[in-house]
N, C-alpha and C. Protein backbone atom coordinates (compact mmCIF):
# COMPACT_ATOMS: atom_id res chain seq x y z
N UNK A 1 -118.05 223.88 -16.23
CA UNK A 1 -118.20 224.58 -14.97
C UNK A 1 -119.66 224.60 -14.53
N UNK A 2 -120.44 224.97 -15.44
CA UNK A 2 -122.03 224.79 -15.53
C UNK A 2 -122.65 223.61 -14.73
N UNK A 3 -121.48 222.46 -14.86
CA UNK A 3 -122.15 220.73 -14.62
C UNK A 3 -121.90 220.84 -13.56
N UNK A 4 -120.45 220.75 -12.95
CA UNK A 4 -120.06 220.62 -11.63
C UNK A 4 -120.74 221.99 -10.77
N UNK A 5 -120.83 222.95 -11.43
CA UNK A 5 -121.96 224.29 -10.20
C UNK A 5 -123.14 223.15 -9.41
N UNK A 6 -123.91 223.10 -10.52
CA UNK A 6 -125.13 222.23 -10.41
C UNK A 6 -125.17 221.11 -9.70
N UNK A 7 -123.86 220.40 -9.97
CA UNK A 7 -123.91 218.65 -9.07
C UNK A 7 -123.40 219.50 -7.64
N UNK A 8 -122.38 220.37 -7.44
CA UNK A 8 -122.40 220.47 -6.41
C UNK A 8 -123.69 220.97 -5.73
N UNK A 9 -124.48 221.73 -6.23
CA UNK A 9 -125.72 222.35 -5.60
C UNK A 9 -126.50 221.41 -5.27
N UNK A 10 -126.60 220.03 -5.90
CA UNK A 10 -127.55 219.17 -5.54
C UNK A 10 -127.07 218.18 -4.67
N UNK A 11 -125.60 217.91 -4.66
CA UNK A 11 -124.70 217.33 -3.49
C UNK A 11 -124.76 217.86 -2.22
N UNK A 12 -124.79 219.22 -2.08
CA UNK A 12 -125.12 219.92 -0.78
C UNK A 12 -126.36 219.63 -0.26
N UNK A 13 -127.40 220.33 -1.36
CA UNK A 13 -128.65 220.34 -0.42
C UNK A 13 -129.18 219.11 0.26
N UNK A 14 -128.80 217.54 -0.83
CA UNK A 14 -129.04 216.94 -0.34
C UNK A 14 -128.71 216.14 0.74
N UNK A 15 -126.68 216.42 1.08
CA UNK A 15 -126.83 216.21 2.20
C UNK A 15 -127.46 217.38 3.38
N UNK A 16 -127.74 218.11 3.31
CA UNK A 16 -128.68 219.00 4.17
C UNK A 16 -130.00 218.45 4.58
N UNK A 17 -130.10 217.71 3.76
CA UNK A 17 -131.89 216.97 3.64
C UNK A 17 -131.39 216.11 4.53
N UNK A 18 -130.31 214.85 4.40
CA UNK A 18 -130.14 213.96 4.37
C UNK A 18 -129.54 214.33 5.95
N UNK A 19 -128.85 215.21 6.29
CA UNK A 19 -128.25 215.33 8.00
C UNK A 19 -128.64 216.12 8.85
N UNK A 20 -129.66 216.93 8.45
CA UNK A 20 -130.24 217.65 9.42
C UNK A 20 -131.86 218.24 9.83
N UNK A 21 -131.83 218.59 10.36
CA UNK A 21 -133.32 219.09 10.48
C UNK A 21 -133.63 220.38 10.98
N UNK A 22 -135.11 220.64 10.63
CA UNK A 22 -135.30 222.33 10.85
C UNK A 22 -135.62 222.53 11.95
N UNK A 23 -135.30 223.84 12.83
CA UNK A 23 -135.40 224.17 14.12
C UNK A 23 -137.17 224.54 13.65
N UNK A 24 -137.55 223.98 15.03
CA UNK A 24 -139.33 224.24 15.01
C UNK A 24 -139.72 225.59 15.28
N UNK A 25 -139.30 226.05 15.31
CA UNK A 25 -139.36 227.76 16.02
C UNK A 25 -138.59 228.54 14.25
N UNK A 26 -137.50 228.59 14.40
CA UNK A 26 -137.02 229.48 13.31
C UNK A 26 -136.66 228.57 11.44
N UNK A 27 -136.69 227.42 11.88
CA UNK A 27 -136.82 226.96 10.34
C UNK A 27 -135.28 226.57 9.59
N UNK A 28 -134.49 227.23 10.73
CA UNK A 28 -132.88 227.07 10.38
C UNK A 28 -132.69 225.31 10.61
N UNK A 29 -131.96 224.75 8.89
CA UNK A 29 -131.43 223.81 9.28
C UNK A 29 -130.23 223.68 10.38
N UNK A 30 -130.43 222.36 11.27
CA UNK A 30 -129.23 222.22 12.24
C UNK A 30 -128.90 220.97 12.19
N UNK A 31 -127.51 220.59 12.40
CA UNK A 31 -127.20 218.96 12.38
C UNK A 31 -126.74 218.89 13.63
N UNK A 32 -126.99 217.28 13.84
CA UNK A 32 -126.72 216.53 15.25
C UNK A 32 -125.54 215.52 14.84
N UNK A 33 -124.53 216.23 15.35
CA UNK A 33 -123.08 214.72 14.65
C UNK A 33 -122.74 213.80 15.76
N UNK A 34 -123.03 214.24 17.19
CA UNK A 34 -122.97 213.28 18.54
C UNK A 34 -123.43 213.97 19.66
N UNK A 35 -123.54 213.02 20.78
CA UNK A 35 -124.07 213.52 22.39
C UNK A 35 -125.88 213.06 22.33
N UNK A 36 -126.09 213.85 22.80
CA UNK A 36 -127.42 213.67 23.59
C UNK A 36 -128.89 214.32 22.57
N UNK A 37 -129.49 213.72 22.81
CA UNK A 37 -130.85 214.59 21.75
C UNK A 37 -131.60 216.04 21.82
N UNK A 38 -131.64 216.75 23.17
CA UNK A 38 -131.45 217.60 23.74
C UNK A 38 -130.62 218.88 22.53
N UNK A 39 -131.56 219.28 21.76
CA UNK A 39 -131.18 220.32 20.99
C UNK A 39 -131.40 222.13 21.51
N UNK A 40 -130.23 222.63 21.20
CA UNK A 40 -130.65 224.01 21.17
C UNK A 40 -130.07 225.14 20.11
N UNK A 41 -131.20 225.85 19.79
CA UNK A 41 -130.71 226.13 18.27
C UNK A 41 -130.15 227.87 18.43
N UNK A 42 -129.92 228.41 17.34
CA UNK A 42 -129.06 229.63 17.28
C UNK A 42 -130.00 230.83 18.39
N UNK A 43 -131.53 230.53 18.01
CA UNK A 43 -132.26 231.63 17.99
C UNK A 43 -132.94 230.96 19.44
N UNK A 44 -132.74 230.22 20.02
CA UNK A 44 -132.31 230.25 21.51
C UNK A 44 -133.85 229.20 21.83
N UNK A 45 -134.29 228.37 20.41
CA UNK A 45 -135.35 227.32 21.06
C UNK A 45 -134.52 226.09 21.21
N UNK A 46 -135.02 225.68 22.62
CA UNK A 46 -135.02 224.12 23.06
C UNK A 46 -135.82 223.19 22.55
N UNK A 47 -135.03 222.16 21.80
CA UNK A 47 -135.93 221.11 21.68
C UNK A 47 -135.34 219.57 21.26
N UNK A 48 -136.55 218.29 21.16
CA UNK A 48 -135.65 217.41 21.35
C UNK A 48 -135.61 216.59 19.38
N UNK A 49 -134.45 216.33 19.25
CA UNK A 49 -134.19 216.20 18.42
C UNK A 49 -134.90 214.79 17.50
N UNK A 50 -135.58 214.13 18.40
CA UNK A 50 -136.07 212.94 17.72
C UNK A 50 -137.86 213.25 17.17
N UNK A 51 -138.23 213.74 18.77
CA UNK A 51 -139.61 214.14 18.19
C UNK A 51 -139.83 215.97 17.96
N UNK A 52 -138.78 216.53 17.88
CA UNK A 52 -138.87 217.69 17.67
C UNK A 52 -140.00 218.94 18.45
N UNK A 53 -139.86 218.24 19.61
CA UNK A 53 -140.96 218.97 20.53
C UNK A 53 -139.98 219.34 21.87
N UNK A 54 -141.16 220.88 22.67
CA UNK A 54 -139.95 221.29 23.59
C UNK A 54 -141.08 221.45 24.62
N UNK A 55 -141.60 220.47 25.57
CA UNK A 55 -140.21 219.51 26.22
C UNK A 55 -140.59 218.07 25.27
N UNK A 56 -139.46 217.38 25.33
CA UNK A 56 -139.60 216.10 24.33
C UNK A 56 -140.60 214.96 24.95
N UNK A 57 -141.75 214.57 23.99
CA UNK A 57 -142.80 213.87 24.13
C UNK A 57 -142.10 212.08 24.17
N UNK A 58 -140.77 212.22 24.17
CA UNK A 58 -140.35 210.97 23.71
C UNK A 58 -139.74 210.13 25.02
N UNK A 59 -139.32 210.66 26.21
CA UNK A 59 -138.87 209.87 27.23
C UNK A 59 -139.57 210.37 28.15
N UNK A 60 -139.18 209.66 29.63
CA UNK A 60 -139.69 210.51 30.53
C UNK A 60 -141.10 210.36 31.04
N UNK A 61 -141.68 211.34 32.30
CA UNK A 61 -143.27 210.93 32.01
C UNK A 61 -144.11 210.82 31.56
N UNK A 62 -143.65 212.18 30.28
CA UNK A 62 -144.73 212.34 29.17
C UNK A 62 -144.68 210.90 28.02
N UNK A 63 -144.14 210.05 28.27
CA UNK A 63 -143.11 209.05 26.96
C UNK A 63 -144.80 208.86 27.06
N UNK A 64 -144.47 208.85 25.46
CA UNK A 64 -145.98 208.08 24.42
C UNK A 64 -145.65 205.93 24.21
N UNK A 65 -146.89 205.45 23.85
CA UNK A 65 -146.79 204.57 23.69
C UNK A 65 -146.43 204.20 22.37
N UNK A 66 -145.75 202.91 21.78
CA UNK A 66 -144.74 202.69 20.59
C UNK A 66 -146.13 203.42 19.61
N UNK A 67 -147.44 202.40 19.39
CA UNK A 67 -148.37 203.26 18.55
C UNK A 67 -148.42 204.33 18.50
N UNK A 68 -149.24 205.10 19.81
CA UNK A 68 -149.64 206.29 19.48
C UNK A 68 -148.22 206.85 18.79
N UNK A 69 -146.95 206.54 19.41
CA UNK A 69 -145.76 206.94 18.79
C UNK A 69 -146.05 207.30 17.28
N UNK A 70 -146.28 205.95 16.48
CA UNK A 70 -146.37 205.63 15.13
C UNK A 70 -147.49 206.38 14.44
N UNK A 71 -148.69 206.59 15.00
CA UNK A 71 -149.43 207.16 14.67
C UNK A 71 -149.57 208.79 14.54
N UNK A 72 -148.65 209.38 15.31
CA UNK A 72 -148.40 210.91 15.42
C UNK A 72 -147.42 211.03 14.56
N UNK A 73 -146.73 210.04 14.87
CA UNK A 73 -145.29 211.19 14.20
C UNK A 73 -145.01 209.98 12.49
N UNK A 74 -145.39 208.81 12.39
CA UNK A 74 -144.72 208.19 11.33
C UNK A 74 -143.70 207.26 11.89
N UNK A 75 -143.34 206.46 10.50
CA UNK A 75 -141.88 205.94 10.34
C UNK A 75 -140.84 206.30 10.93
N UNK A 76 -140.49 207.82 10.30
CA UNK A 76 -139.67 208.31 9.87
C UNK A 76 -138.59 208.42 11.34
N UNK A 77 -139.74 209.12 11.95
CA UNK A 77 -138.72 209.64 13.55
C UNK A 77 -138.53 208.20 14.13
N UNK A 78 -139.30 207.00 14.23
CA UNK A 78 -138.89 205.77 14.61
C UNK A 78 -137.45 205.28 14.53
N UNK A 79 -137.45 205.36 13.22
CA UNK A 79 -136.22 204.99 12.41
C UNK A 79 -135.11 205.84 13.12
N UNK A 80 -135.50 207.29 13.04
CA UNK A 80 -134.17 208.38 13.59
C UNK A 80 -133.51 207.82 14.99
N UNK A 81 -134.87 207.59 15.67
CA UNK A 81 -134.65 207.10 16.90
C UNK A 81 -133.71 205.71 17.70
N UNK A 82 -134.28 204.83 16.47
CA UNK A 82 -133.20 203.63 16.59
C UNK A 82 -131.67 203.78 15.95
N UNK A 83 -132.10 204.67 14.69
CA UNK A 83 -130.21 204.89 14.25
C UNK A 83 -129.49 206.04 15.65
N UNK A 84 -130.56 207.07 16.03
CA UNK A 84 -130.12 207.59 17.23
C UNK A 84 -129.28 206.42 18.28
N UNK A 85 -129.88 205.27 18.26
CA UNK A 85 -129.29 204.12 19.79
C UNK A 85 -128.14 203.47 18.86
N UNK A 86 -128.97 202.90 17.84
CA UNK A 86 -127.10 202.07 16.86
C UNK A 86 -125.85 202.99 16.98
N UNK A 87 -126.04 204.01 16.94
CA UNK A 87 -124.70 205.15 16.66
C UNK A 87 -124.20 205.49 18.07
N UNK A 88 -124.96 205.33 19.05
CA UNK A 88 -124.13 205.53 20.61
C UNK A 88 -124.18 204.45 21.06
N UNK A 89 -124.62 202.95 20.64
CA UNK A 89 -123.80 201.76 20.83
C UNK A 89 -122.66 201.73 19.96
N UNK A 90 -122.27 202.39 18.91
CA UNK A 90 -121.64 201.85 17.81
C UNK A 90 -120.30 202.53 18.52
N UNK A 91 -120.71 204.12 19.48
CA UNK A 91 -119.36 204.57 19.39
C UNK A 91 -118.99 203.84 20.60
N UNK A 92 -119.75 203.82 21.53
CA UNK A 92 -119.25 202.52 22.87
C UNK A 92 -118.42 201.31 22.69
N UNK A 93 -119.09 200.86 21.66
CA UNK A 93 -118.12 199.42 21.00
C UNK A 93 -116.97 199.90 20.62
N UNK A 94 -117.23 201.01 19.58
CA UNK A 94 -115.56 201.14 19.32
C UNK A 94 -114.36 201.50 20.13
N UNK A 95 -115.14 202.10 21.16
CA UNK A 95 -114.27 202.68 22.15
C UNK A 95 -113.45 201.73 23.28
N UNK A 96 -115.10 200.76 23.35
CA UNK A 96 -113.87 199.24 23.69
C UNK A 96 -113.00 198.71 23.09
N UNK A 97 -113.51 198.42 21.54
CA UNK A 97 -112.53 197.21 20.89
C UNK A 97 -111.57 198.01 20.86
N UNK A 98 -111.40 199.59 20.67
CA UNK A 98 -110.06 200.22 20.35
C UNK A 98 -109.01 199.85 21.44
N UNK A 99 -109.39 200.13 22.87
CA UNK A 99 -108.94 199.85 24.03
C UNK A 99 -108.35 198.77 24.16
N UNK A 100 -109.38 197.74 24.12
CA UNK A 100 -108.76 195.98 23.64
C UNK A 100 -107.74 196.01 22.80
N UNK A 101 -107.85 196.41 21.73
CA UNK A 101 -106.63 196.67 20.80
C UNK A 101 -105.39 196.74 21.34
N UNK A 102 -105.62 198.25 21.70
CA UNK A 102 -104.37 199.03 22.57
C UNK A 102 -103.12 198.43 23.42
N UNK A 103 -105.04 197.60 24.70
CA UNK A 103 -104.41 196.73 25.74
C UNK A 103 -103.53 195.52 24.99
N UNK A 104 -103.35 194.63 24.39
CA UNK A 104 -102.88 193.43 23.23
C UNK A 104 -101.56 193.96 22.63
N UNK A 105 -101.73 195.03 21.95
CA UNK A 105 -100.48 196.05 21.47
C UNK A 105 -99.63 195.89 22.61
N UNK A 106 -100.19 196.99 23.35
CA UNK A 106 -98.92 196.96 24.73
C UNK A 106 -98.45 196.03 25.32
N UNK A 107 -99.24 194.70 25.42
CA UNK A 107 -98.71 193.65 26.05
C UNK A 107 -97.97 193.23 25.02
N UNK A 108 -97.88 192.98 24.02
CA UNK A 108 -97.00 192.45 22.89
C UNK A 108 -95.51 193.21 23.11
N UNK A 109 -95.77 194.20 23.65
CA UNK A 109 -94.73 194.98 23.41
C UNK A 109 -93.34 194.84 24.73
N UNK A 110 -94.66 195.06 25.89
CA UNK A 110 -94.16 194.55 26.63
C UNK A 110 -92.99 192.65 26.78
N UNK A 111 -93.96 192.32 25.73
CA UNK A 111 -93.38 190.61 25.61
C UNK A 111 -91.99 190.79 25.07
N UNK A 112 -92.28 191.80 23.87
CA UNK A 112 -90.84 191.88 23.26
C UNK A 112 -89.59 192.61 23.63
N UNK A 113 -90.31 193.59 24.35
CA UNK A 113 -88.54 194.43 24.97
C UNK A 113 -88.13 193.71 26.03
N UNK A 114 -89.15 192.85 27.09
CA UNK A 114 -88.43 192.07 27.86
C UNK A 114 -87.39 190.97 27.59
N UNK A 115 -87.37 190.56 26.42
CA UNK A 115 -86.88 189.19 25.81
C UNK A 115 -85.15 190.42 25.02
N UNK A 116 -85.11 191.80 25.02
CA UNK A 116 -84.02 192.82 24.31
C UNK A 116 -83.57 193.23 25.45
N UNK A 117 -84.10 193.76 26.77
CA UNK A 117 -83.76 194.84 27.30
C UNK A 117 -82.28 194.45 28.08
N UNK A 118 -81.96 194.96 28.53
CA UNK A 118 -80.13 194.76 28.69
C UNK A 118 -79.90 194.72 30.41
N UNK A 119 -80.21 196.19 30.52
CA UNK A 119 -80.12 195.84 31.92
C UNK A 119 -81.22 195.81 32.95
N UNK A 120 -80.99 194.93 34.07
CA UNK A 120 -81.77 194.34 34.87
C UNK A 120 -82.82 195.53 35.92
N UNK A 121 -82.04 196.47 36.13
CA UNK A 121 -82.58 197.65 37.34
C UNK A 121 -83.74 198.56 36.19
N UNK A 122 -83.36 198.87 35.34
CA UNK A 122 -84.33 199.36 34.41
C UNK A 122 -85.22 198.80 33.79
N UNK A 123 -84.79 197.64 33.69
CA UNK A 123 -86.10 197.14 32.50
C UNK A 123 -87.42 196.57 33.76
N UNK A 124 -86.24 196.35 34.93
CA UNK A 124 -87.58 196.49 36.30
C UNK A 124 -88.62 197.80 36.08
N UNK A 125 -88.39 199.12 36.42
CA UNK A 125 -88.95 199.89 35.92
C UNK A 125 -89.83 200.14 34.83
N UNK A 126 -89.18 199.25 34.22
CA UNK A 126 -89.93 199.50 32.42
C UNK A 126 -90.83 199.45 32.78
N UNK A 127 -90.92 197.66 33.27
CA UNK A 127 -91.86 196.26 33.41
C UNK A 127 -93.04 197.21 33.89
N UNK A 128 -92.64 197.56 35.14
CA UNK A 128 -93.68 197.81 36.06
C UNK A 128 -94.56 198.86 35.65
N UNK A 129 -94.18 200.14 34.71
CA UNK A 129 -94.89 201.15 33.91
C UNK A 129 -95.81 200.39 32.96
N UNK A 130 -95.19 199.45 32.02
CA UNK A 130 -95.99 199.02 30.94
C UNK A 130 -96.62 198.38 31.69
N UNK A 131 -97.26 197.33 32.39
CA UNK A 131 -97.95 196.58 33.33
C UNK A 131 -99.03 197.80 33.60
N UNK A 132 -98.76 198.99 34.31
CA UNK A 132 -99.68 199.99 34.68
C UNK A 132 -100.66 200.53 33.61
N UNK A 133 -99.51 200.85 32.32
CA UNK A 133 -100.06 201.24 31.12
C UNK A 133 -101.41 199.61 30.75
N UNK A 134 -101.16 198.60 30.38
CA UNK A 134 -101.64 197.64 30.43
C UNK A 134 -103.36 196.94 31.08
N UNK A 135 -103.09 197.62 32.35
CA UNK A 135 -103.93 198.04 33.45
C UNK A 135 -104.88 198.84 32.93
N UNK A 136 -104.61 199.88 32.72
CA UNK A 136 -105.76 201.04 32.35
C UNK A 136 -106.08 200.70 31.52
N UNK A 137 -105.63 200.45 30.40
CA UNK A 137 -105.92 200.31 28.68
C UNK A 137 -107.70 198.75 29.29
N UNK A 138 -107.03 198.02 30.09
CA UNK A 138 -108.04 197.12 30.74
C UNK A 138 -109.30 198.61 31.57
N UNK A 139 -109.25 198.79 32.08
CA UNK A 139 -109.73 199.27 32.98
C UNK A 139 -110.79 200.24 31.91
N UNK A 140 -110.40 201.53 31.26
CA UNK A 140 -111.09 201.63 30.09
C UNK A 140 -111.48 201.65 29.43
N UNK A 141 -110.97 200.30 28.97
CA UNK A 141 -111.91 199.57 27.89
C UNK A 141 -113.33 199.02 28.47
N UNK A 142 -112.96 198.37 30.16
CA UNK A 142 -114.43 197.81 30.57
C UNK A 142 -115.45 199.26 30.87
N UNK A 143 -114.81 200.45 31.60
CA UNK A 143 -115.40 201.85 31.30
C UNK A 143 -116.59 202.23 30.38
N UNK A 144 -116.14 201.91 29.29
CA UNK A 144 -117.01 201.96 27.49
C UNK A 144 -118.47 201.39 28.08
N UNK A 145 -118.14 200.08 28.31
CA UNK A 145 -119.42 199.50 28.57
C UNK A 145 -120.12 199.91 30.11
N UNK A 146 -119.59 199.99 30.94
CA UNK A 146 -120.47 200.64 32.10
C UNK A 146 -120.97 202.09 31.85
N UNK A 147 -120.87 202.71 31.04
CA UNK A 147 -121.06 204.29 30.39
C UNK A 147 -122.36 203.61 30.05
N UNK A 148 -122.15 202.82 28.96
CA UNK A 148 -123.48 202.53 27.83
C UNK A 148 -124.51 201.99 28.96
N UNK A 149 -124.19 200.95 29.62
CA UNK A 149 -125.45 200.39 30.25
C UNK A 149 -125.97 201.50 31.12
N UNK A 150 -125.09 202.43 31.55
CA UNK A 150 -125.66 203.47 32.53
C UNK A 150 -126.56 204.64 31.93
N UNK A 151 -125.78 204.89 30.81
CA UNK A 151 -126.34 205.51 29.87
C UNK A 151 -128.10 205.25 28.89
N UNK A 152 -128.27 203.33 29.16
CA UNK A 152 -129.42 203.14 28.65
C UNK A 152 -130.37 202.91 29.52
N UNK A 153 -129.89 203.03 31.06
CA UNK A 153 -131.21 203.23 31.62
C UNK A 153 -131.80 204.54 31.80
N UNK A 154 -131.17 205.92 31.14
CA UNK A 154 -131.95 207.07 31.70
C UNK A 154 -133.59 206.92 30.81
C-alpha cells in the first residue's frame, strides 16, 4: 500500500507539472485541455496562456519579435506555442477526415439499400434524405478547414 501511495503521488504531481501551469497572480495550478489561449483563473486574473502575461505580449500590436521572443521567455514557451498550433490543426483535421469518413459511410449505404429496397415511392424518399444527409456530411467536412484558415489569420 506504501508503494502504490507513493507512485500514485508522483504520477499526479507529475502530470500536474506536465499539464498545467501556475496562475501569475495566485500560484494556483490551472490546465488548458482546448479553445483559445486567453486564460482566466479562479481568483479572477486574466492572462494569456503561452506567455503568461495580462495583456498577452505574444500576438497583436504588442507581438515581440521570434528573438527577443527567445531571449525573454526561453525554449520552453516556444515549444508550448507550436504544440499550442499542432493541437488546433490536429483537431481541424480530425474533424474533417471524421466527416469524410461519415460522408463515404453514408454513401455506401446509400449504394446498398438502393440495390434491397422494395418499393419504388419510398425508397424515392429514402434516396432523396440520404443524398441530403450526404450533402452536409460534404459541406462540414469542407467547414473544418475554412474555421482553421480563418482561425489562423487572427
Amino acid at each position: 500500500m506504501k508503494n502504490i501511495s507513493s507512485e500514485f503521488k508522483l504520477t499526479t504531481s507529475g502530470w500536474t507539472v506536465a499539464n498545467t501551469k501556475q496562475c501569475p497572480k495566485c500560484k494556483i495550478p490551472i490546465e488548458k485541455n482546448k479553445g483559445c489561449n486567453h486564460m482566466t483563473c479562479k481568483c479572477g486574473f486574466h492572462f494569456c496562456w503561452l506567455c503568461l502575461h495580462s495583456p498577452c505580449i505574444c500576438y497583436g500590436s504588442n507581438r515581440l519579435q521570434v528573438q527577443e521572443f527567445l531571449e525573454i521567455f526561453g525554449n520552453e514557451v516556444l515549444r508550448n506555442h507550436e504544440k499550442s498550433h499542432l493541437d488546433r490543426y490536429t483537431y481541424y483535421h480530425q474533424g474533417w477526415a471524421n466527416n469524410e469518413i461519415a460522408r463515404k459511410k453514408a454513401l455506401q449505404n446509400l449504394i446498398q439499400m438502393s440495390s434491397i429496397w422494395k418499393k419504388p415511392s419510398t425508397y424515392l424518399n429514402f434516396k432523396d434524405a440520404w443524398k441530403q444527409i450526404i450533402e452536409c456530411r460534404r459541406i462540414i467536412k469542407w467547414s473544418y478547414v475554412c474555421i482553421w484558415i480563418l482561425s489562423s489569420q487572427e
